[in-house]
PDB file of N, CA and C in Angstrom:
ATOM      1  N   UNK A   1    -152.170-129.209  67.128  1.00  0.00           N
ATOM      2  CA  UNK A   1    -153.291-128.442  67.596  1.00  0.00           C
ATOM      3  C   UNK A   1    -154.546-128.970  66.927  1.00  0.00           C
ATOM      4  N   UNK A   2    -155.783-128.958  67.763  1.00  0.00           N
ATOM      5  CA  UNK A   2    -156.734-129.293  67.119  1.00  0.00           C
ATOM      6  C   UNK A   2    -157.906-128.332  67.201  1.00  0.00           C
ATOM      7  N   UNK A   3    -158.933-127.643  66.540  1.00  0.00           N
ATOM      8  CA  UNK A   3    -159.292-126.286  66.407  1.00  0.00           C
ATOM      9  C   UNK A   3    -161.112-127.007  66.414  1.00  0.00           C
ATOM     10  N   UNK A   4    -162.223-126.675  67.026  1.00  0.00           N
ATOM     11  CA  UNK A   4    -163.341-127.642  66.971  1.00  0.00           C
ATOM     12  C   UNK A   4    -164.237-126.016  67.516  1.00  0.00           C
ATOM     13  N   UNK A   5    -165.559-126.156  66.405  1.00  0.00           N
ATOM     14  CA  UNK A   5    -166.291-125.041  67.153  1.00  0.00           C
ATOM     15  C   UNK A   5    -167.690-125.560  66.612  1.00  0.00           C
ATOM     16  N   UNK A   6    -168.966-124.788  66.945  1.00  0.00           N
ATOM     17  CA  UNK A   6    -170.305-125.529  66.625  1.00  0.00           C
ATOM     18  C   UNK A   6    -171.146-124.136  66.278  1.00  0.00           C
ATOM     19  N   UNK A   7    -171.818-124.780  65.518  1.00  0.00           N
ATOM     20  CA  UNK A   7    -172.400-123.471  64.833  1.00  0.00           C
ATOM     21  C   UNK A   7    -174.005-123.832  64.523  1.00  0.00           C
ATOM     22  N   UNK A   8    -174.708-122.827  64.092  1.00  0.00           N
ATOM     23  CA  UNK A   8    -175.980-123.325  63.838  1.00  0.00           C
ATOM     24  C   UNK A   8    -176.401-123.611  62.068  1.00  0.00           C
ATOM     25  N   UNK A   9    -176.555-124.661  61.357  1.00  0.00           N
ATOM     26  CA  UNK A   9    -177.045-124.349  59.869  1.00  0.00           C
ATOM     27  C   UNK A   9    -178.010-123.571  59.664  1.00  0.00           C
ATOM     28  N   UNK A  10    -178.395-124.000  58.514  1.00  0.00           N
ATOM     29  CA  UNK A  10    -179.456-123.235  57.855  1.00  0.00           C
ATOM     30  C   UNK A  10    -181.071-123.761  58.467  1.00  0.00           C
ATOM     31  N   UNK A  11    -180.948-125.049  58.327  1.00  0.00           N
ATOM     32  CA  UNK A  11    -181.803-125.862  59.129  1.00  0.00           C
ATOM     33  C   UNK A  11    -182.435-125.441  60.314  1.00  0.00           C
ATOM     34  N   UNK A  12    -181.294-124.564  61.457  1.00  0.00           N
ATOM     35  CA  UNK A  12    -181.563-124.352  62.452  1.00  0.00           C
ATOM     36  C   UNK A  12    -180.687-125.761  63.416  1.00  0.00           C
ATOM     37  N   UNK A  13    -180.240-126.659  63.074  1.00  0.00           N
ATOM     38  CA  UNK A  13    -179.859-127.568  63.538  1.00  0.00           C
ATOM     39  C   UNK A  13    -178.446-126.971  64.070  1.00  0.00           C
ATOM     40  N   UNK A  14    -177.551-127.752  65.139  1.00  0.00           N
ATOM     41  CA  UNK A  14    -176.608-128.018  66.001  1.00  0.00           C
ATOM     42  C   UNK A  14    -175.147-128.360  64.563  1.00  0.00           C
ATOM     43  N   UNK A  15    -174.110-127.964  64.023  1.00  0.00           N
ATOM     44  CA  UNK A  15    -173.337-128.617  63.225  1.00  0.00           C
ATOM     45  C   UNK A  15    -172.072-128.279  63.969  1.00  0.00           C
ATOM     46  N   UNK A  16    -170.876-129.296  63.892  1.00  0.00           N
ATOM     47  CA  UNK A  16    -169.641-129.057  64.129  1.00  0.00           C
ATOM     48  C   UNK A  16    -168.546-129.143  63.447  1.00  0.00           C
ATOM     49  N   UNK A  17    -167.991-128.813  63.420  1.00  0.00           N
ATOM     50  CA  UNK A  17    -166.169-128.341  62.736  1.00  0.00           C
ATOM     51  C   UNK A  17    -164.969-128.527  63.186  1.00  0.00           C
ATOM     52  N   UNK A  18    -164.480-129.288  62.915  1.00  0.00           N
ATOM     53  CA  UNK A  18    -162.867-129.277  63.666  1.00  0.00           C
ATOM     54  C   UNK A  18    -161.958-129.280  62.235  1.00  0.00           C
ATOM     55  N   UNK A  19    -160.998-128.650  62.875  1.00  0.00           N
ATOM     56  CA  UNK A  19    -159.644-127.740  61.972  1.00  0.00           C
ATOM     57  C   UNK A  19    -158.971-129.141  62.564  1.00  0.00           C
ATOM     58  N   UNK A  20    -158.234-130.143  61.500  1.00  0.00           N
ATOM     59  CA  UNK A  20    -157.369-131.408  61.578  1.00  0.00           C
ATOM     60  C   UNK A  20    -157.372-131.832  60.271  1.00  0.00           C
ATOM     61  N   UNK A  21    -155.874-132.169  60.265  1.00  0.00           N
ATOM     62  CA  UNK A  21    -154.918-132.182  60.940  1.00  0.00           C
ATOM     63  C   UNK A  21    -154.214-130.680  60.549  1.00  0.00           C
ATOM     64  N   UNK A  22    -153.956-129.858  61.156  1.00  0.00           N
ATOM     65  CA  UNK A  22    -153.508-128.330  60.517  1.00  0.00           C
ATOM     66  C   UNK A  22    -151.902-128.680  60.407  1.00  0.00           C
ATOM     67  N   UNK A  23    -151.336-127.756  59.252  1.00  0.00           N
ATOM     68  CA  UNK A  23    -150.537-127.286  59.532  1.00  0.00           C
ATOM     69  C   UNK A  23    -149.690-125.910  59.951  1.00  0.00           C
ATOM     70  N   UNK A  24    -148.407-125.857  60.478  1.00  0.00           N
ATOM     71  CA  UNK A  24    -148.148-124.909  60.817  1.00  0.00           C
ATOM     72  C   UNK A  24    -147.391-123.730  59.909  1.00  0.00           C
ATOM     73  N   UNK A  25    -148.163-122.999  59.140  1.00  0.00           N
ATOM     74  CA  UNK A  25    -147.476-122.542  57.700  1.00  0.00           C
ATOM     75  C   UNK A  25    -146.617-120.908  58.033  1.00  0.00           C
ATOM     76  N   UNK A  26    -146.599-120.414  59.336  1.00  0.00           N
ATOM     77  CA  UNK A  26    -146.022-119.749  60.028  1.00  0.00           C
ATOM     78  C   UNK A  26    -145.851-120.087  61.821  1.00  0.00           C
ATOM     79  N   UNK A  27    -145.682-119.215  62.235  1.00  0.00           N
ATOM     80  CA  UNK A  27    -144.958-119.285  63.620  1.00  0.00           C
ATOM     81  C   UNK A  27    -146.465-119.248  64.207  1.00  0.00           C
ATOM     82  N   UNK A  28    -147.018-118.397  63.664  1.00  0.00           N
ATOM     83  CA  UNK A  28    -148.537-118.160  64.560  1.00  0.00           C
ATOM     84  C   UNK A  28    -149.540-118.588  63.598  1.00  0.00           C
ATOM     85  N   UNK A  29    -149.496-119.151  62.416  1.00  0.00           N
ATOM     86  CA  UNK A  29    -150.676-119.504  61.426  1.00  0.00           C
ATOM     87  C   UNK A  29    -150.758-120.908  61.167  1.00  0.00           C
ATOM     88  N   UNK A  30    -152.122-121.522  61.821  1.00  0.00           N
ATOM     89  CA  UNK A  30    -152.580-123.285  61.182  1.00  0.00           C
ATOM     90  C   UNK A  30    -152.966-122.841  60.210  1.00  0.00           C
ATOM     91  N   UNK A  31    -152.610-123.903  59.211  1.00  0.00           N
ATOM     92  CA  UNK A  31    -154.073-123.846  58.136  1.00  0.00           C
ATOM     93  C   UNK A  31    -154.164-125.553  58.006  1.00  0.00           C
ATOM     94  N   UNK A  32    -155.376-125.271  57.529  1.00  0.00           N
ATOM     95  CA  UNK A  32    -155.577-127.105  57.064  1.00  0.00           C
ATOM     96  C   UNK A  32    -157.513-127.600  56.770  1.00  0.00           C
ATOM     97  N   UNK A  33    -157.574-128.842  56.555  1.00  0.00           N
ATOM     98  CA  UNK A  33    -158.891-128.936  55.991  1.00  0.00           C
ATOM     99  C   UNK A  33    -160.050-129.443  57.404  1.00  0.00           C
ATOM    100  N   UNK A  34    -161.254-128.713  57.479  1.00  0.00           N
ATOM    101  CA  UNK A  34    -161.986-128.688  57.803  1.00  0.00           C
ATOM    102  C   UNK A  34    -163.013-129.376  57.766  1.00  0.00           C
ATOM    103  N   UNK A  35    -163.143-130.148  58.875  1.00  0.00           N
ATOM    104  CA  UNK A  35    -164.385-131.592  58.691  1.00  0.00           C
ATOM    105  C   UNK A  35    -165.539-131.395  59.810  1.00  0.00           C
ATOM    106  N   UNK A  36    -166.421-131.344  58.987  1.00  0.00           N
ATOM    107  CA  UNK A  36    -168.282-131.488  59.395  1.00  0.00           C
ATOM    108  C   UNK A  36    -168.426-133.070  60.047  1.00  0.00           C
ATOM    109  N   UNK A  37    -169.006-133.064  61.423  1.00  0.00           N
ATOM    110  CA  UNK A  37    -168.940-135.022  61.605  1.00  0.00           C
ATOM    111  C   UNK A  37    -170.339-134.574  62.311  1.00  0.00           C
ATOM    112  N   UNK A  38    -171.083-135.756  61.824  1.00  0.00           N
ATOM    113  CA  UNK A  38    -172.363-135.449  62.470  1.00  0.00           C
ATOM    114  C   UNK A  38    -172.631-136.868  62.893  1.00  0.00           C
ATOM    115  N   UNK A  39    -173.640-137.616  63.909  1.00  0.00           N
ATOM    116  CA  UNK A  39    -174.108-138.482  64.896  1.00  0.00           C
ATOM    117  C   UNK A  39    -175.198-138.410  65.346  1.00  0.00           C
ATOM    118  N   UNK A  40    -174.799-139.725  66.861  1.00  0.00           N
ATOM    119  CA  UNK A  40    -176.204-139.857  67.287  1.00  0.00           C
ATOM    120  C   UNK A  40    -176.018-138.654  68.671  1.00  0.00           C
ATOM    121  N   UNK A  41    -177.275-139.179  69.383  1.00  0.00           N
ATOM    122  CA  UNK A  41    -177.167-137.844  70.775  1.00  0.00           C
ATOM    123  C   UNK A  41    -176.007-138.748  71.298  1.00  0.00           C
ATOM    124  N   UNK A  42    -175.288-137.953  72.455  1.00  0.00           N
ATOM    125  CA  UNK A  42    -174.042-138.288  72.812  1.00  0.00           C
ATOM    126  C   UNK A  42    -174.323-139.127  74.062  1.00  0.00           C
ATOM    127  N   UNK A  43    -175.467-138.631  74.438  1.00  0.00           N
ATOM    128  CA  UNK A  43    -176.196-139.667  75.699  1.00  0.00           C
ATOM    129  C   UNK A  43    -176.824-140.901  74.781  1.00  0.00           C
ATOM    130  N   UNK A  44    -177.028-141.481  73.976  1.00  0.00           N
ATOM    131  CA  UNK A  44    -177.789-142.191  73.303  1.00  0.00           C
ATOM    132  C   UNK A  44    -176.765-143.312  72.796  1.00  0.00           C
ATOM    133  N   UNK A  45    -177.221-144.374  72.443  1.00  0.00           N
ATOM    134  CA  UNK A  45    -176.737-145.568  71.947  1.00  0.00           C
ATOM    135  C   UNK A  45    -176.483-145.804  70.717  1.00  0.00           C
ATOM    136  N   UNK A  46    -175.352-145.955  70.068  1.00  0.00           N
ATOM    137  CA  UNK A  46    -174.970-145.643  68.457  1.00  0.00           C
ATOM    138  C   UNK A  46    -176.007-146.377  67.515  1.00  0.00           C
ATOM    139  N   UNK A  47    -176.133-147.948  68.450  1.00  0.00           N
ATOM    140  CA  UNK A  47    -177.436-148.440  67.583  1.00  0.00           C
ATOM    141  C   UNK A  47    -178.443-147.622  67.295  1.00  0.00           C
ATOM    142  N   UNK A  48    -179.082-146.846  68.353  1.00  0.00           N
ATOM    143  CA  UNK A  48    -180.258-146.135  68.036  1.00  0.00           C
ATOM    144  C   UNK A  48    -180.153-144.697  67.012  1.00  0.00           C
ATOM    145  N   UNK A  49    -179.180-144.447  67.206  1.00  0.00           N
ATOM    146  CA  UNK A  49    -179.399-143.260  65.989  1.00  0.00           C
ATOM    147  C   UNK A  49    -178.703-143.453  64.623  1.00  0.00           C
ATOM    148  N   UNK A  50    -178.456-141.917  63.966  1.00  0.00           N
ATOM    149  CA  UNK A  50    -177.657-142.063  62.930  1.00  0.00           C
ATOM    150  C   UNK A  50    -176.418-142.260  62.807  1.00  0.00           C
ATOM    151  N   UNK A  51    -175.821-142.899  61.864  1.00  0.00           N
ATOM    152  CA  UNK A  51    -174.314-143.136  61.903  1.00  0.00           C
ATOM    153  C   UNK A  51    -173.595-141.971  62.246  1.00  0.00           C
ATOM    154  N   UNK A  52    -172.277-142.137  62.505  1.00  0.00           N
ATOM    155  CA  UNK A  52    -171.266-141.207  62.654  1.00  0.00           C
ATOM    156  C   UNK A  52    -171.373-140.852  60.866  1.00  0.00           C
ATOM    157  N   UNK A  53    -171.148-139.935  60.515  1.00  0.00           N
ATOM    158  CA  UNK A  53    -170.587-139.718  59.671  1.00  0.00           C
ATOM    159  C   UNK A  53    -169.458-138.085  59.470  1.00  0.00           C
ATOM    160  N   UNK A  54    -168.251-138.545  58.784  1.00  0.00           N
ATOM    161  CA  UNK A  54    -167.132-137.672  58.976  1.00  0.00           C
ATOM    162  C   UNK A  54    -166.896-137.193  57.584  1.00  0.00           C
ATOM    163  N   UNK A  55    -166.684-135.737  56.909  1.00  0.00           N
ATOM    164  CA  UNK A  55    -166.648-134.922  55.595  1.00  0.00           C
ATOM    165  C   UNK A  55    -165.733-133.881  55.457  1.00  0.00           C
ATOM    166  N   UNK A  56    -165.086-133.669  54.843  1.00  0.00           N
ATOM    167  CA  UNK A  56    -164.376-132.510  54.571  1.00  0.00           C
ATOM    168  C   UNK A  56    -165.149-131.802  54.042  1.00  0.00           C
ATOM    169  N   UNK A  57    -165.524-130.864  54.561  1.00  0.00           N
ATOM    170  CA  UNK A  57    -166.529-129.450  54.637  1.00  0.00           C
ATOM    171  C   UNK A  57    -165.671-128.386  53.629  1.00  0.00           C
ATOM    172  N   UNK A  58    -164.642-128.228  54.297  1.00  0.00           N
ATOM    173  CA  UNK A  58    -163.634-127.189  53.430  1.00  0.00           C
ATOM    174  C   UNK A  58    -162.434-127.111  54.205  1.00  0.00           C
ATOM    175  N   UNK A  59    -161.987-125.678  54.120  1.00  0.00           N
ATOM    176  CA  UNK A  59    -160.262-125.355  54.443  1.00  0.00           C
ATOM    177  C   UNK A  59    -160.493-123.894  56.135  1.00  0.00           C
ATOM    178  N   UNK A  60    -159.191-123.982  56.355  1.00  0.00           N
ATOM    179  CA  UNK A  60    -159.444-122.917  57.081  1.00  0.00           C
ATOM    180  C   UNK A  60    -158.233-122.390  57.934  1.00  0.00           C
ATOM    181  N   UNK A  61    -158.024-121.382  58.015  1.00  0.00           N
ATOM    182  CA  UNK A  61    -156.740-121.077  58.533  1.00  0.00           C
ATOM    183  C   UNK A  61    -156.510-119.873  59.636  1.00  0.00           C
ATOM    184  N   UNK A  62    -156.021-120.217  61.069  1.00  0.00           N
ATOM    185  CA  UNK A  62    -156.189-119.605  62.295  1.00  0.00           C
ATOM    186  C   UNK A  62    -154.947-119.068  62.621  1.00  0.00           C
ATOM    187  N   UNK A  63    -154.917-117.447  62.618  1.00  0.00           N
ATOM    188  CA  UNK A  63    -153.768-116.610  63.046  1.00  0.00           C
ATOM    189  C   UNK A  63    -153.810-116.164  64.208  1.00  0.00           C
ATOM    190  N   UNK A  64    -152.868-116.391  65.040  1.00  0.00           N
ATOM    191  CA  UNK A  64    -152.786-115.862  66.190  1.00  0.00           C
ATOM    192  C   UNK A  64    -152.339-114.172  66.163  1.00  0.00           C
ATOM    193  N   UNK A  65    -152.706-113.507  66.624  1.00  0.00           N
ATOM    194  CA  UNK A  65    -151.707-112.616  67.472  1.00  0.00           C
ATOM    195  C   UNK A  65    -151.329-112.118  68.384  1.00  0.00           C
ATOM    196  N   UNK A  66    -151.853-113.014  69.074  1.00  0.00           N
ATOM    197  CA  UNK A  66    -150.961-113.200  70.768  1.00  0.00           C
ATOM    198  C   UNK A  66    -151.217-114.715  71.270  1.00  0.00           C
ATOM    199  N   UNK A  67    -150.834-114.883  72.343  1.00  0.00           N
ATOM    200  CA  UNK A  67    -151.256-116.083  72.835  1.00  0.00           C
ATOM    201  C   UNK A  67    -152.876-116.829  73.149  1.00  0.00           C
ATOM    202  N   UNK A  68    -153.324-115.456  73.226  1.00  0.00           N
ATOM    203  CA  UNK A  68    -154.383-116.089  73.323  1.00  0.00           C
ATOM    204  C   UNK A  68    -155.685-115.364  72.602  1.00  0.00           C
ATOM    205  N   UNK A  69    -155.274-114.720  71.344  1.00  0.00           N
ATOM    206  CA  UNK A  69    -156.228-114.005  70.570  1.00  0.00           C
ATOM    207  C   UNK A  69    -155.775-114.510  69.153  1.00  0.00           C
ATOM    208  N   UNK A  70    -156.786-114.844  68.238  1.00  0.00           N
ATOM    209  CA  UNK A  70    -156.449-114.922  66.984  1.00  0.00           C
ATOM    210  C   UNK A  70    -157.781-114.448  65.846  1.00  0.00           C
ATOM    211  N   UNK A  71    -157.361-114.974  64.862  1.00  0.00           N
ATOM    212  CA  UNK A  71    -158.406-114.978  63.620  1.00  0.00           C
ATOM    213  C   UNK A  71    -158.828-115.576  62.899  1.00  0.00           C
ATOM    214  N   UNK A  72    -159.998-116.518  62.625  1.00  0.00           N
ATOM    215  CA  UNK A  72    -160.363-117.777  61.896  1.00  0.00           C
ATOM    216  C   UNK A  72    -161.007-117.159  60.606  1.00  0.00           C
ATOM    217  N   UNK A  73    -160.290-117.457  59.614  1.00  0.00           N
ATOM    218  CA  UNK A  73    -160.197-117.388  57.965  1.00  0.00           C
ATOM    219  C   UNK A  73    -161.149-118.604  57.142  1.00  0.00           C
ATOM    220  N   UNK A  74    -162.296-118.980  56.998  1.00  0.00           N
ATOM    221  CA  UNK A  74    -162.849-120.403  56.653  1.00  0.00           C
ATOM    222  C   UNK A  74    -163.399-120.053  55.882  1.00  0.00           C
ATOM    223  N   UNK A  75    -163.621-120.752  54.281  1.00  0.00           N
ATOM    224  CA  UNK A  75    -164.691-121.706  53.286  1.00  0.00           C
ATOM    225  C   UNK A  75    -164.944-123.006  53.430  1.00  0.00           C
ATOM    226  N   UNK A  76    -166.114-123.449  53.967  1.00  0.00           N
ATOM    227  CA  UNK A  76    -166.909-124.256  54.025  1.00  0.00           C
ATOM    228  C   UNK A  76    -167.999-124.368  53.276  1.00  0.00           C
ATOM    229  N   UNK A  77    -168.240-125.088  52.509  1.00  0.00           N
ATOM    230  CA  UNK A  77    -169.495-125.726  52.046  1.00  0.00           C
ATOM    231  C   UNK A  77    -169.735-124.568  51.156  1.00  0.00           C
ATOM    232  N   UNK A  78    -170.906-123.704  51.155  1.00  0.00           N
ATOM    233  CA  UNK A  78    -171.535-122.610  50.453  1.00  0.00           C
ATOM    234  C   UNK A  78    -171.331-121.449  51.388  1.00  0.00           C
ATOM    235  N   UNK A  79    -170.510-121.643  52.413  1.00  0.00           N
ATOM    236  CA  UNK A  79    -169.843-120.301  53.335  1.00  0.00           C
ATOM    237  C   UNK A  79    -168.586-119.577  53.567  1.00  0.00           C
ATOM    238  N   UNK A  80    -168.149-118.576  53.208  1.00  0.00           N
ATOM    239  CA  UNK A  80    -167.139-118.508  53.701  1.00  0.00           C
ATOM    240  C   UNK A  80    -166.523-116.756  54.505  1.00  0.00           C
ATOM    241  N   UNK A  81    -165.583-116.947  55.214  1.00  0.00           N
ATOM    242  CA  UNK A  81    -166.117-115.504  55.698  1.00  0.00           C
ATOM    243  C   UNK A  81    -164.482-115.332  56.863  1.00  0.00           C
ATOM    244  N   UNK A  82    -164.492-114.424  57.573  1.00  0.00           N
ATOM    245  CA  UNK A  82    -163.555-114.201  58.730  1.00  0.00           C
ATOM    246  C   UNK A  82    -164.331-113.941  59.874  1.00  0.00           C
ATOM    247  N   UNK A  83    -163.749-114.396  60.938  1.00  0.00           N
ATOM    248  CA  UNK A  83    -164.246-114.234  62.649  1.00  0.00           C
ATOM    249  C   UNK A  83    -163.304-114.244  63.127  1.00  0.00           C
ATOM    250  N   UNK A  84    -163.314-112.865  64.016  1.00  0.00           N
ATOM    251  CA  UNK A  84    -162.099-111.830  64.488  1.00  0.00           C
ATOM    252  C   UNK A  84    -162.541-111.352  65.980  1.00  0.00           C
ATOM    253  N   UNK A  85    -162.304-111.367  67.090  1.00  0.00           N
ATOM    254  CA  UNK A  85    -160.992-111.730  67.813  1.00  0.00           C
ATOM    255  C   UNK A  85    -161.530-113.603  68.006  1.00  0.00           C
ATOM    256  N   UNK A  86    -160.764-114.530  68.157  1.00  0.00           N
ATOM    257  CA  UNK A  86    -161.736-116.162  68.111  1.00  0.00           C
ATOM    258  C   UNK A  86    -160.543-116.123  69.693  1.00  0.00           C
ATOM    259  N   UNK A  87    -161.313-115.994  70.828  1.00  0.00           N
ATOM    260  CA  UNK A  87    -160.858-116.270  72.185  1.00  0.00           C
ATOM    261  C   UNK A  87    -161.398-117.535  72.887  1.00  0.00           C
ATOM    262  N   UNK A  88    -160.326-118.529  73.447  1.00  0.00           N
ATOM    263  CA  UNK A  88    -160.419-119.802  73.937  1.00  0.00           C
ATOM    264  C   UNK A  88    -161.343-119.078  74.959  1.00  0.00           C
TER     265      UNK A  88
END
């Protein structure tokens, strides 16, 4: 499974997150480490902007309790907190 969501910083800027490589530490619970990757615009030419760059931000761990409802558990960076119901 791979777990990816986008959020706004402090900045006000665009940041993203993906949960990889998780593991499965119950029947319904990933956990695993959490990476910040930031770039150029996605329409834009890699020459022209900033590098890719890829970070382990922190940890984070997603419980289901049903198929299609769960709960994202994350510390990141200087954040950390729960977000409850997290629906695809």
């Amino acid at each position: 499974m791979f777990a990816v969501w986008a959020v706004y910083g402090p900045d006000n800027q665009p940041v993203w997150y993906t949960l990889q490589p998780g593991n499965w530490t119950a029947y319904n619970r990933l956990s695993g480490p959490v990476y910040r990757t930031t770039g150029p615009y996605v329409g834009g030419r890699y020459s022209d902007g900033p590098p890719v760059v890829e970070r382990q931000a922190g940890t984070a761990t997603l419980t289901f309790t049903d198929p299609v409802t769960g709960t994202l558990q994350f510390s990141l960076d200087n954040a950390s907190g729960t977000k409850a119901p997290c629906v695809p």
